[in-house]
PDB file of N, CA and C in Angstrom:
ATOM      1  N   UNK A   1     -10.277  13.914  20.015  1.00  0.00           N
ATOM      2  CA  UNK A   1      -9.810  13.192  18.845  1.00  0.00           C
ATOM      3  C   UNK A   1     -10.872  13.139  17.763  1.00  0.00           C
ATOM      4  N   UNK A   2     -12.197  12.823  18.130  1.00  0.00           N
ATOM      5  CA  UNK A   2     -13.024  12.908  17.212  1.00  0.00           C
ATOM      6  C   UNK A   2     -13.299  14.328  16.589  1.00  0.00           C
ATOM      7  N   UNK A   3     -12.781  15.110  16.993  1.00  0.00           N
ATOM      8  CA  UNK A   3     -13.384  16.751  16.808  1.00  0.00           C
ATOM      9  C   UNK A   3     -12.018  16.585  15.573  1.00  0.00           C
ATOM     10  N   UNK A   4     -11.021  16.797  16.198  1.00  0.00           N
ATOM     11  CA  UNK A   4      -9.887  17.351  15.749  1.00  0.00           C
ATOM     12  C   UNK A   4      -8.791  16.481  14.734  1.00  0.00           C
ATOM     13  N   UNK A   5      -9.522  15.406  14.815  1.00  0.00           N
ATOM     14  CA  UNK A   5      -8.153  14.152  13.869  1.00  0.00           C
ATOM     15  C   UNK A   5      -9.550  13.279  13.407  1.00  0.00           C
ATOM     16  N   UNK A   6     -10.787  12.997  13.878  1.00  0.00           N
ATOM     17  CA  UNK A   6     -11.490  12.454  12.985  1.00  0.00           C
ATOM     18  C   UNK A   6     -11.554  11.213  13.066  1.00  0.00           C
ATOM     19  N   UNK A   7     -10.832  10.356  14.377  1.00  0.00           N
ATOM     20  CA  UNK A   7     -10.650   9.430  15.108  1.00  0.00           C
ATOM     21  C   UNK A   7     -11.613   9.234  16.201  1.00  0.00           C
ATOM     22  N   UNK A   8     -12.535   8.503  16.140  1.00  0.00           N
ATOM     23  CA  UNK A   8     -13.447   7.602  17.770  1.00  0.00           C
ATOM     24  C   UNK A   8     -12.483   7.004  18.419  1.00  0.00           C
ATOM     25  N   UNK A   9     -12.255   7.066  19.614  1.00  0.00           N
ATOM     26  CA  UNK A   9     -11.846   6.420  20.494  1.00  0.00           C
ATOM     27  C   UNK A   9     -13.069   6.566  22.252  1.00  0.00           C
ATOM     28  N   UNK A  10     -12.470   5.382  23.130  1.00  0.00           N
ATOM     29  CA  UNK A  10     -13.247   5.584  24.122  1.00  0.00           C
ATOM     30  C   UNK A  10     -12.652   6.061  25.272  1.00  0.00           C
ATOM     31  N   UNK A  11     -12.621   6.955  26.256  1.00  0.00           N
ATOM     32  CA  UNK A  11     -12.199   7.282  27.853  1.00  0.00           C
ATOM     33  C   UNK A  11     -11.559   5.887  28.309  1.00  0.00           C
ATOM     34  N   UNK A  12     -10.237   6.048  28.547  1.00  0.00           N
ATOM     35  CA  UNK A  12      -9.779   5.156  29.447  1.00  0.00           C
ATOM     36  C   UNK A  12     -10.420   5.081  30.837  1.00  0.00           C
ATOM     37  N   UNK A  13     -10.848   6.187  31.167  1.00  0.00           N
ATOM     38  CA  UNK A  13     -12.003   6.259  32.868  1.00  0.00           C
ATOM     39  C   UNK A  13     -12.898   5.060  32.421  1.00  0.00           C
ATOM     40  N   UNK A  14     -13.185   4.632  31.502  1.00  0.00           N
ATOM     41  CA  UNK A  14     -14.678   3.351  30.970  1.00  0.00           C
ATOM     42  C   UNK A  14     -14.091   2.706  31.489  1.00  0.00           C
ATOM     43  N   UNK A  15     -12.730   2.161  31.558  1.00  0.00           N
ATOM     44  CA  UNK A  15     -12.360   0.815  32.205  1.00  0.00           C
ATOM     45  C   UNK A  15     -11.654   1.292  32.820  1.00  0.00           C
ATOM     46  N   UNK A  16     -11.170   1.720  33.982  1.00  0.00           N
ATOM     47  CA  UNK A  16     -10.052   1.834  35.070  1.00  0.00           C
ATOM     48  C   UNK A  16      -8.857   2.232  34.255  1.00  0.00           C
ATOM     49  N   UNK A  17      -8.802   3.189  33.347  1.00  0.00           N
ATOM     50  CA  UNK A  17      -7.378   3.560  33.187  1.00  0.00           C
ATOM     51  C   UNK A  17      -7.396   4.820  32.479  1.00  0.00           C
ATOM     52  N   UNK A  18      -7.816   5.520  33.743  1.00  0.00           N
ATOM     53  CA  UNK A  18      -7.148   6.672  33.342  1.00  0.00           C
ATOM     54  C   UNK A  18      -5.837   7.587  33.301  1.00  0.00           C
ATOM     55  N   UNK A  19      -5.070   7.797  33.015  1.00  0.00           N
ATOM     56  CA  UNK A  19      -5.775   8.911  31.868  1.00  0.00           C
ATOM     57  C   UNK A  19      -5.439   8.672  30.176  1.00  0.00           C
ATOM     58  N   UNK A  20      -5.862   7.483  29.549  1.00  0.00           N
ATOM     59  CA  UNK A  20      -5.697   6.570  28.593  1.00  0.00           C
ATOM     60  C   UNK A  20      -6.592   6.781  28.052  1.00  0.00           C
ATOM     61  N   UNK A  21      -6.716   6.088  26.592  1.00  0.00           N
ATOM     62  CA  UNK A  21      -7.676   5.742  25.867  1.00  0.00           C
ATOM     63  C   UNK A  21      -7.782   4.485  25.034  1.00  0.00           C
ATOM     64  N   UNK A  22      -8.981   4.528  24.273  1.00  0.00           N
ATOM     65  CA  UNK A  22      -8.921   3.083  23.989  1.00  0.00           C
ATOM     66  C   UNK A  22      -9.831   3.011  22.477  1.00  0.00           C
ATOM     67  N   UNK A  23      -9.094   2.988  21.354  1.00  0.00           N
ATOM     68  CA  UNK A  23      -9.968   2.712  19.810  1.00  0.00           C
ATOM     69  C   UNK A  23      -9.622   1.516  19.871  1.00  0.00           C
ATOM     70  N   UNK A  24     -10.563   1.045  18.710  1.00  0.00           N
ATOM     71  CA  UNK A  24     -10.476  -0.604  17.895  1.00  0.00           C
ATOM     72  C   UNK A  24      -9.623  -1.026  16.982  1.00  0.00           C
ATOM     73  N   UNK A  25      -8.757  -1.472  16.426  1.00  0.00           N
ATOM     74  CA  UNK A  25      -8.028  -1.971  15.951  1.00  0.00           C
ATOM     75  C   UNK A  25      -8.263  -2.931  14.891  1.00  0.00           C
ATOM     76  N   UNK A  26      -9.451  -3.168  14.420  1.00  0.00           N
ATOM     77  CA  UNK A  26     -10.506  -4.389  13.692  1.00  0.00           C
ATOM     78  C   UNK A  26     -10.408  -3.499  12.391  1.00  0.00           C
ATOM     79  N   UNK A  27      -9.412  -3.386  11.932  1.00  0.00           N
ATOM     80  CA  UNK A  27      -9.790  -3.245  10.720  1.00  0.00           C
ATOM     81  C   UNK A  27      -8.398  -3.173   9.750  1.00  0.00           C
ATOM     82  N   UNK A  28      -8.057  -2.403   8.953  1.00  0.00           N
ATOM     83  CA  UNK A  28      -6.839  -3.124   8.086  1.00  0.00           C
ATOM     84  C   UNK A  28      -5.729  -2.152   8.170  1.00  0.00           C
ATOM     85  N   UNK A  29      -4.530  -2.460   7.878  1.00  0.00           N
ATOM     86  CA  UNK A  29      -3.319  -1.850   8.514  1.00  0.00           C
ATOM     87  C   UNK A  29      -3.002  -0.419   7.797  1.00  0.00           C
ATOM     88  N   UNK A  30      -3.793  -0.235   7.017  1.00  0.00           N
ATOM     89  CA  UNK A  30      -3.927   1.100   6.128  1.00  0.00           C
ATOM     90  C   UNK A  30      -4.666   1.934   6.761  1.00  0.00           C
ATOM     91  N   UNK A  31      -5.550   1.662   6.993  1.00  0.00           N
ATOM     92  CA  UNK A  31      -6.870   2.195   7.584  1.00  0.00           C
ATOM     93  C   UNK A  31      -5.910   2.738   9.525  1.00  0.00           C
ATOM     94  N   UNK A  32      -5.454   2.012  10.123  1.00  0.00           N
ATOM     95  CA  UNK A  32      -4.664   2.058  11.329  1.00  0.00           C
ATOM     96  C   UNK A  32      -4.218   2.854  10.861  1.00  0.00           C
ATOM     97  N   UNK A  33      -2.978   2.972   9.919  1.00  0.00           N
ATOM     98  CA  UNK A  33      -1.715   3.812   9.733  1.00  0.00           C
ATOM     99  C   UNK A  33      -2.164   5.335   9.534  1.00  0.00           C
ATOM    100  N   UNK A  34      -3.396   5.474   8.877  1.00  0.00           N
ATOM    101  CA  UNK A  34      -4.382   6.895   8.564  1.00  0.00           C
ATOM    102  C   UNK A  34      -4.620   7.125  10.014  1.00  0.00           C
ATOM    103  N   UNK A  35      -5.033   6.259  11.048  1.00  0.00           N
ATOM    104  CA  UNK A  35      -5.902   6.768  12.661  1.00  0.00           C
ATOM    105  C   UNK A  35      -4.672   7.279  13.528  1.00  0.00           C
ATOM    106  N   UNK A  36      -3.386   6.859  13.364  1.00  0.00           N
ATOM    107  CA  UNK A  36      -2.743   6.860  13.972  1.00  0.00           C
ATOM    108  C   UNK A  36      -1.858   7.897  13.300  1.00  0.00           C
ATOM    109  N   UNK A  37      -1.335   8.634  12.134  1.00  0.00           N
ATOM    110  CA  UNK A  37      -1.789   9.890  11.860  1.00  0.00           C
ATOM    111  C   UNK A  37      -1.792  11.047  12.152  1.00  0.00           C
ATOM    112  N   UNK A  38      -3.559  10.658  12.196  1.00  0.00           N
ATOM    113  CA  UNK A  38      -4.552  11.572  12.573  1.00  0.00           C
ATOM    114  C   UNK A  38      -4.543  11.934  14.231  1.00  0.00           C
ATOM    115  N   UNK A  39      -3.925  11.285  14.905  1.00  0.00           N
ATOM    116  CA  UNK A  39      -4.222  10.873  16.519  1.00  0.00           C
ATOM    117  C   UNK A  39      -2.849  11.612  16.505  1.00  0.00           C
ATOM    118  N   UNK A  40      -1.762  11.516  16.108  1.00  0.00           N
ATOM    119  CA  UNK A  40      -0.725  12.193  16.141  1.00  0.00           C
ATOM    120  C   UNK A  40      -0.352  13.356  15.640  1.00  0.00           C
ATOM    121  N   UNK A  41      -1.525  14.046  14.865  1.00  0.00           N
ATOM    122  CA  UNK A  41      -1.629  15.659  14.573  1.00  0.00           C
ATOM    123  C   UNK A  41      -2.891  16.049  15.426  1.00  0.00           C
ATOM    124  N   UNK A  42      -3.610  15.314  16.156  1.00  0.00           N
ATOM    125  CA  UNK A  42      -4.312  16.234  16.836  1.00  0.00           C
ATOM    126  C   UNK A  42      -3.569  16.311  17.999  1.00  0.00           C
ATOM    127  N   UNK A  43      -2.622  15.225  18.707  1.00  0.00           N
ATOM    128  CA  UNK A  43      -1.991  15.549  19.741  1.00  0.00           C
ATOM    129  C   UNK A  43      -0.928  17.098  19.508  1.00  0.00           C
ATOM    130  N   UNK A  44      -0.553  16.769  18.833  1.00  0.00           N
ATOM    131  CA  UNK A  44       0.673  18.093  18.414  1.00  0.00           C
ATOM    132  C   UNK A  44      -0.035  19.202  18.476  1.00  0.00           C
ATOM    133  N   UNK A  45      -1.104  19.296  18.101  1.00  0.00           N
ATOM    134  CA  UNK A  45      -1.859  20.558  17.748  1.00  0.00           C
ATOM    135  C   UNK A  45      -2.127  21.207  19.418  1.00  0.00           C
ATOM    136  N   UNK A  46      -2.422  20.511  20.390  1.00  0.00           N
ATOM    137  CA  UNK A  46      -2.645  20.053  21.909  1.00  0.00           C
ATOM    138  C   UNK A  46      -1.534  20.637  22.403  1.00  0.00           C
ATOM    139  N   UNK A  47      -0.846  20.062  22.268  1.00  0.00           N
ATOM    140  CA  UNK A  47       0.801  20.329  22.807  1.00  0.00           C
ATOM    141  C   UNK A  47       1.622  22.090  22.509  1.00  0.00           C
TER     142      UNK A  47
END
């Protein structure tokens, strides 16, 4: 995600859940709506 959409997120393996992940949410609903996106053209690209 960080390579390909430009999104940090962390390994769901960090806390017991894999095969998940886990970004922050601390910030404003614009800013979300851009990560989420971005998280949804790098998946496609994957697929």
């Amino acid at each position: 995600l960080l390579n390909e959409g430009r999104v940090a997120s962390v390994p769901g393996t960090a806390y017991g859940l894999s095969p998940y992940f886990r970004i922050s949410t601390a910030t404003s609903e614009e800013v979300l709506a851009e990560a989420i996106a971005r998280i949804n053209a790098a998946v496609a690209q994957v697929e």
